[in-house]
Protein backbone atom coordinates (compact mmCIF):
# COMPACT_ATOMS: atom_id res chain seq x y z
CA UNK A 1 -30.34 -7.82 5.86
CA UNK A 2 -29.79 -10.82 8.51
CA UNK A 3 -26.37 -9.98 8.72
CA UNK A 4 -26.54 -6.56 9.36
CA UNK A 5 -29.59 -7.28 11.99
CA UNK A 6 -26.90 -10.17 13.71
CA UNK A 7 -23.86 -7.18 13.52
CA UNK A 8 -26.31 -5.07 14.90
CA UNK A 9 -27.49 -7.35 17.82
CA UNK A 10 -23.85 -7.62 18.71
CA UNK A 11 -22.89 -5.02 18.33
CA UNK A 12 -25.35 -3.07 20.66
CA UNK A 13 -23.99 -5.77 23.13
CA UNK A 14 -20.84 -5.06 22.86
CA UNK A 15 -21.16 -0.88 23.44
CA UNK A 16 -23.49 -0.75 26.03
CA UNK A 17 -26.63 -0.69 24.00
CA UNK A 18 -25.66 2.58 22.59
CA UNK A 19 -23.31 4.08 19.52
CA UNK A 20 -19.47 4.05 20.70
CA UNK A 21 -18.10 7.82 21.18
CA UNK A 22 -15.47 9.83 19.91
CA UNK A 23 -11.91 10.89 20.74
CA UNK A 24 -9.57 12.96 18.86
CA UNK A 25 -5.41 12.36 17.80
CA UNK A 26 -4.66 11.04 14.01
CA UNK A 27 -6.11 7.91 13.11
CA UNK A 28 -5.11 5.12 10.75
CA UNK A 29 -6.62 5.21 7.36
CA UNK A 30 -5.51 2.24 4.65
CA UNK A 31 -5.56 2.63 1.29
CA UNK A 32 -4.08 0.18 -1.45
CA UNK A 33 -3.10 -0.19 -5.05
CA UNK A 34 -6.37 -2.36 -5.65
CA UNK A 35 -8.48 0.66 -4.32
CA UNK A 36 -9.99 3.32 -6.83
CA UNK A 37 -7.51 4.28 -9.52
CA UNK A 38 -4.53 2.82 -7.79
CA UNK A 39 -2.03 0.79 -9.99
CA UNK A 40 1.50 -1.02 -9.70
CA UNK A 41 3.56 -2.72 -12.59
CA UNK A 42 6.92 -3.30 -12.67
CA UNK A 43 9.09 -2.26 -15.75
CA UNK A 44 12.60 -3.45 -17.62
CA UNK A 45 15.06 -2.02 -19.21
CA UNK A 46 17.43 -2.43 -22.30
CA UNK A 47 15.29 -5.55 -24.40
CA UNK A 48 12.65 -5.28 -22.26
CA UNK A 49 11.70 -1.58 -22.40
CA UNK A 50 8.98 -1.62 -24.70
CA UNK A 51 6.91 -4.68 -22.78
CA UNK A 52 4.84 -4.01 -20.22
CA UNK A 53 2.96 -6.35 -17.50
CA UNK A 54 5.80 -8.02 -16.30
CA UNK A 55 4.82 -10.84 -13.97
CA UNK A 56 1.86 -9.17 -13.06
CA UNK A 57 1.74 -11.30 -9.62
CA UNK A 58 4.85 -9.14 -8.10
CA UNK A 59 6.81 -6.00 -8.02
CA UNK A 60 10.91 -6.64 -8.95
CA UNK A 61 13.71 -3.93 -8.12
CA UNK A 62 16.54 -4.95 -8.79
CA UNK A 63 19.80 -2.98 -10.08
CA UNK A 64 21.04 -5.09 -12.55
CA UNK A 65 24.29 -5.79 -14.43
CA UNK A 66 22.86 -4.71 -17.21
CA UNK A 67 19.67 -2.49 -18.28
CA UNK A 68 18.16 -5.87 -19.55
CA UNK A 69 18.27 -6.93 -15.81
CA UNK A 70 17.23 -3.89 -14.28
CA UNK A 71 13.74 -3.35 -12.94
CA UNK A 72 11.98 -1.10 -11.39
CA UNK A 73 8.12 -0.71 -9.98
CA UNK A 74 5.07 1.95 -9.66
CA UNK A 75 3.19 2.43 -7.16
CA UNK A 76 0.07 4.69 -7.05
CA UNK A 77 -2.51 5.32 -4.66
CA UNK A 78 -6.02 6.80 -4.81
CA UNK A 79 -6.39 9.64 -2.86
CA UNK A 80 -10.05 10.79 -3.55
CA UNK A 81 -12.32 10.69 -0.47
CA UNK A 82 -9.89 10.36 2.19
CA UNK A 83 -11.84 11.34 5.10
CA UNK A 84 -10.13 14.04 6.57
CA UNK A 85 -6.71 15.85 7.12
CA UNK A 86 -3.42 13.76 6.28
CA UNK A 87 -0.61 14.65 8.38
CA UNK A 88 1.57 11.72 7.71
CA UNK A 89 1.73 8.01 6.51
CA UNK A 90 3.59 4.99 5.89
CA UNK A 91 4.47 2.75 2.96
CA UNK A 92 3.84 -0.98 3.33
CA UNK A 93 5.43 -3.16 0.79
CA UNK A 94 5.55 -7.24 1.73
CA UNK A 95 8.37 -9.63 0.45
CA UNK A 96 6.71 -12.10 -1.93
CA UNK A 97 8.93 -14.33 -2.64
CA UNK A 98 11.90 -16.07 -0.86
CA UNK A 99 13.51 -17.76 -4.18
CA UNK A 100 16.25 -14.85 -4.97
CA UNK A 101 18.90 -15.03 -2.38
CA UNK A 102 21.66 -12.18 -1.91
CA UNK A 103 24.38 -12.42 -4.00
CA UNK A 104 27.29 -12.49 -1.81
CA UNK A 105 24.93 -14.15 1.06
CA UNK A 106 24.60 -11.99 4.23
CA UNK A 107 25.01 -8.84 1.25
CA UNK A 108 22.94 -5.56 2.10
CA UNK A 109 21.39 -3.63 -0.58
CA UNK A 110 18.54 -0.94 -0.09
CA UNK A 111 15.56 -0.22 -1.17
CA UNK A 112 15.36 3.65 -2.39
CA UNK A 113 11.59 5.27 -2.57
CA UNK A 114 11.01 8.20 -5.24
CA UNK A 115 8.03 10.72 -5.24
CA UNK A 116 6.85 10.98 -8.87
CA UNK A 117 5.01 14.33 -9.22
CA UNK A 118 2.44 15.11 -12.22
CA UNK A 119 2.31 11.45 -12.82
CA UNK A 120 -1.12 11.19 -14.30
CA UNK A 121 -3.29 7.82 -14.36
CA UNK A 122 -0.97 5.92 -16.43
CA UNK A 123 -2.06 2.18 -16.95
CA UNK A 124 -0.87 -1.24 -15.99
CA UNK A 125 -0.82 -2.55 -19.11
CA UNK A 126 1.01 -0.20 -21.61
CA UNK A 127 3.89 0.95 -18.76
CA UNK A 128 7.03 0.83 -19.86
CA UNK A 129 10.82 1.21 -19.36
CA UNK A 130 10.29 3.77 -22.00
CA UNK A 131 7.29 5.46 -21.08
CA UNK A 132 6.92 5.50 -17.60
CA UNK A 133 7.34 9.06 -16.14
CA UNK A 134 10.17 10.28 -15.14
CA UNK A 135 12.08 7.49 -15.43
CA UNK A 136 16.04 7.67 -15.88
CA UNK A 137 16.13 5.52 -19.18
CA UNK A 138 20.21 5.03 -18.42
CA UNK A 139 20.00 4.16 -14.37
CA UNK A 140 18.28 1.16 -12.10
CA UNK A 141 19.14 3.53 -8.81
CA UNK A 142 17.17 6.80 -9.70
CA UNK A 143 14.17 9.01 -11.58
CA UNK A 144 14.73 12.01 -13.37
CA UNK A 145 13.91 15.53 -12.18
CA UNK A 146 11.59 16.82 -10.36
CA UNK A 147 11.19 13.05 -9.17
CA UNK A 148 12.22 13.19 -5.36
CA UNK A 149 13.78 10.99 -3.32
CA UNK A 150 12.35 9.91 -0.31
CA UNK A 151 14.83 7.39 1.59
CA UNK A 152 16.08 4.11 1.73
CA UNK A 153 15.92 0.88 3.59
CA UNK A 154 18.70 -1.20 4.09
CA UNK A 155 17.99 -5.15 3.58
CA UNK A 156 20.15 -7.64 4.00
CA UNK A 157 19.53 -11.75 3.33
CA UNK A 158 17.09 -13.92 5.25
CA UNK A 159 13.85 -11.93 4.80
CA UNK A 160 10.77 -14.75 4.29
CA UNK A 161 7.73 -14.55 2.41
CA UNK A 162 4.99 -11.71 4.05
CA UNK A 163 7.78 -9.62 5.94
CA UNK A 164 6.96 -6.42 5.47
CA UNK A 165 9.33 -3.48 4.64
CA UNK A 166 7.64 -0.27 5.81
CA UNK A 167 8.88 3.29 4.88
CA UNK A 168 8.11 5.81 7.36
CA UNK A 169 10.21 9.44 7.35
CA UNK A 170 9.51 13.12 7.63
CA UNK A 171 9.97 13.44 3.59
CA UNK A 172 7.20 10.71 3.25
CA UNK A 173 4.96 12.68 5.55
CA UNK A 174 5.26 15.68 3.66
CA UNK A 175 4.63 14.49 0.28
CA UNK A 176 1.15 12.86 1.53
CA UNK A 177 0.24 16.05 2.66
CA UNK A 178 0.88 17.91 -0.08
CA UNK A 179 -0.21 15.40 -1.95
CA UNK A 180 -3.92 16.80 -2.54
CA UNK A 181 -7.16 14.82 -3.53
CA UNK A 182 -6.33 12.87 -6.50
CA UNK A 183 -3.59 10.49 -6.67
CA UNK A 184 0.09 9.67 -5.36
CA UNK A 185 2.35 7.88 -7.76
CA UNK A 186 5.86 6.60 -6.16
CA UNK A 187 8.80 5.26 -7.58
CA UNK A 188 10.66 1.83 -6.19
CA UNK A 189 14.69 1.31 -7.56
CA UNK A 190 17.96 -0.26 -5.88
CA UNK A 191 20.98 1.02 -4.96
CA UNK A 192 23.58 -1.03 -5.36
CA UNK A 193 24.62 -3.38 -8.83
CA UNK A 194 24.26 -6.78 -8.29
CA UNK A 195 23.28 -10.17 -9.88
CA UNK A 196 19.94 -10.99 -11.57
CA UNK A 197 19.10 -13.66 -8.89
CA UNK A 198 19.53 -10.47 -5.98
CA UNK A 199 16.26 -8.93 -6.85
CA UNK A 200 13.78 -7.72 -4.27
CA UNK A 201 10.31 -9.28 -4.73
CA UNK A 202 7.43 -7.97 -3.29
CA UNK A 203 3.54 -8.66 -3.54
CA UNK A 204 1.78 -6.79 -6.34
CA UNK A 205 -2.39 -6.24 -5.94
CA UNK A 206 -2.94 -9.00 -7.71
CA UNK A 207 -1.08 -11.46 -5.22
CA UNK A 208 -3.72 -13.98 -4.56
CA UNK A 209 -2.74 -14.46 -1.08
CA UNK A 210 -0.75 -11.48 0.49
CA UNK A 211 -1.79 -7.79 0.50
CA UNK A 212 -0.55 -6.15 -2.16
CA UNK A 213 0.99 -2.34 -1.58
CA UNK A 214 -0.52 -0.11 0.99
CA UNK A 215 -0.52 3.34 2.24
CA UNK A 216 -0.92 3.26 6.13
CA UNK A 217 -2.90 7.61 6.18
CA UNK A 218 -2.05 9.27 9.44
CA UNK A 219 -5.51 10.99 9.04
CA UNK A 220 -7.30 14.11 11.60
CA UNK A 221 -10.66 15.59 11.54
CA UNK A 222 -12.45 12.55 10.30
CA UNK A 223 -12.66 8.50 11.27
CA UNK A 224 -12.29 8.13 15.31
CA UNK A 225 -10.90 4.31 14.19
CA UNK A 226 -10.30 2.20 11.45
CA UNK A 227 -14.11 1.27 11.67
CA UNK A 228 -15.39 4.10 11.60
CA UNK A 229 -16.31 4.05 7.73
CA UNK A 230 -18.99 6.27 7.47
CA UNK A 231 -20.53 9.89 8.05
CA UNK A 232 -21.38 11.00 10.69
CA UNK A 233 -17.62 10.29 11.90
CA UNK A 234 -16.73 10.33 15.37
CA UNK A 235 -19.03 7.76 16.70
CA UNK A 236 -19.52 4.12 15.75
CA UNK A 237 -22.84 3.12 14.62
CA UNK A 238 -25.16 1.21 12.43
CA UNK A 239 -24.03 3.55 9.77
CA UNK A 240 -20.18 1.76 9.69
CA UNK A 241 -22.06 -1.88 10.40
CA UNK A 242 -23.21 -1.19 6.61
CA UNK A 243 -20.45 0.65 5.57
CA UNK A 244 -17.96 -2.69 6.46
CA UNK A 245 -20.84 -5.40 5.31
CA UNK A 246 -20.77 -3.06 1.53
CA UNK A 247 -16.73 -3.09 1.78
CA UNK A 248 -16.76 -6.57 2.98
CA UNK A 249 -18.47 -7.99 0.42
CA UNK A 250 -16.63 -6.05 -2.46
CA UNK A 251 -13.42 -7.04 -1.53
CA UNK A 252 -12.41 -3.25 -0.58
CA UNK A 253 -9.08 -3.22 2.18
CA UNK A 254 -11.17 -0.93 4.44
CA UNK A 255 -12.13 -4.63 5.25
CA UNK A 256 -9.57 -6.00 5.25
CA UNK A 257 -9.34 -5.64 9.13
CA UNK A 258 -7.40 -9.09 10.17
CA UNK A 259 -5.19 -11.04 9.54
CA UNK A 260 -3.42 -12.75 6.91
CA UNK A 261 -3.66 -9.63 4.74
CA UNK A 262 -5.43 -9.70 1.70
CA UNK A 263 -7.94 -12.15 2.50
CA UNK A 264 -11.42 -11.21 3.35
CA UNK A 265 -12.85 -13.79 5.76
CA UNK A 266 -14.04 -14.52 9.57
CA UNK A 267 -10.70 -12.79 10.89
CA UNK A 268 -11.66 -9.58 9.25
CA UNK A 269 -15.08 -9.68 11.11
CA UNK A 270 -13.46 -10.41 14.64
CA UNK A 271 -11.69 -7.86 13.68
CA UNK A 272 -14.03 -5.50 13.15
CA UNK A 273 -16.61 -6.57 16.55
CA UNK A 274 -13.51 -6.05 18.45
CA UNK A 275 -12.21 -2.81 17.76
CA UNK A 276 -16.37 -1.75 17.31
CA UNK A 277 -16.87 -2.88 20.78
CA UNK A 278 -13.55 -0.90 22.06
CA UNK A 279 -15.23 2.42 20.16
CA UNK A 280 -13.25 5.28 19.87
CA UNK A 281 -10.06 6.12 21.77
């Protein structure tokens, strides 16, 4: 209770002594693969495709020379409880791992996104090359029907560790908003053939230091601003102060407010007195 009496003291401070009012326009709403029901694994193909939990740290794509070299990754994302209308998004993913160069260097492959409808709540641990849905047992590039593709991202050598690769496109927008109030399951794969030591790496939810997967909500009707967590929305008030202290301390990414991502500290808490004390646009 001292904490929220300290957030509260400056907090009031930092609004004028009052809550902070609303606005209107679409506003930011995160949610990750650690959140709810969400899930990523990565699967393999040819001797692989009946083990699951594949270096459970990271998410490989790669296109391989062989099905035994090919990988692909889920993604899903809890839907449940978003706090108003979605009328768009973006797709964070975050290079994990700087250790699998290009092959030619200065080569450009791309990343290709997939929608993959009626997925269910599979689980982590028994996905596989041969049971994960909709999965095109004979290709690293694509899914099988009615998976849909939703772009691609060109990427070509000298990414680092923590770049981020962000999807954002009209087909994107309209699969979150069709998406309803359950889940979202998406599909990662490669274009192009290329060596084993050419895959794309990224940051799983159980990364211990980066943020793993997340699903940037273009959201309407609800939150004023990223910290405004709880009812009534459209102001900021001792209501959120408890909201971010419960998320805070369970690790939940509507904490996770600074930076580095992933990591629930001081930053997060500047974070969260700053944008509080600018209240709503």
């Amino acid at each position: 209770m001292r904490s929220h009496r300290l957030l509260l003291v400056l907090l009031s401070s930092a609004c004028g002594g009052t809550v902070c009012l609303a606005g209107g326009g679409p506003v930011d709403f995160v949610r990750r693969t650690s959140d709810g029901d969400g899930a990523d694994a990565t699967i393999r193909g040819g001797s692989f495709q009946d083990e699951s939990l594949l270096e459970p740290m990271f998410l490989n794509v790669l296109n391989g020379e062989s099905l035994s070299d090919t990988r692909k990754s889920y993604l899903r994302f809890d839907l449940r409880n978003v706090p108003g209308d979605v009328v768009g998004g973006r797709l964070r993913l975050r290079f994990s791992s700087t250790f699998n160069p290009f092959d030619p260097v200065g080569a450009t492959q791309s990343v290709r996104l997939f929608l993959i409808p009626d997925a269910g709540v599979w689980r982590e641990d028994s996905l596989t090359w041969a049971t994960a849905p909709l999965n095109d047992l004979t290709s690293g590039r694509s899914f099988r029907p009615p998976a849909a593709f939703l772009g691609s991202i060109a990427v070509t050598a000298g990414v680092v560790d923590g770049d981020v690769l962000e999807f954002d496109n009209a087909a994107l927008d309209d699969a979150l908003m069709n998406a309803g109030n359950g889940s979202i399951t998406f599909g990662l794969a490669s274009s192009s053939v290329v060596p084993l030591r050419s895959t794309f790496v990224f940051a799983s939810k159980e990364h211990p230091t980066m943020g793993g997967p997340e699903l940037v909500l273009e959201v309407v009707g609800g939150p004023c601003s990223a910290v405004d967590l709880a009812a009534p929305y459209g102001s900021l008030g001792p209501e959120d102060v408890a909201a971010f202290l419960q998320h805070f301390g369970s690790r939940n990414s509507a904490a996770d407010l600074g930076l580095p991502a992933g990591v629930f500290d001081i930053g997060d808490v500047v974070a969260f007195l700053t944008a509080f004390g600018a209240g709503c646009p």
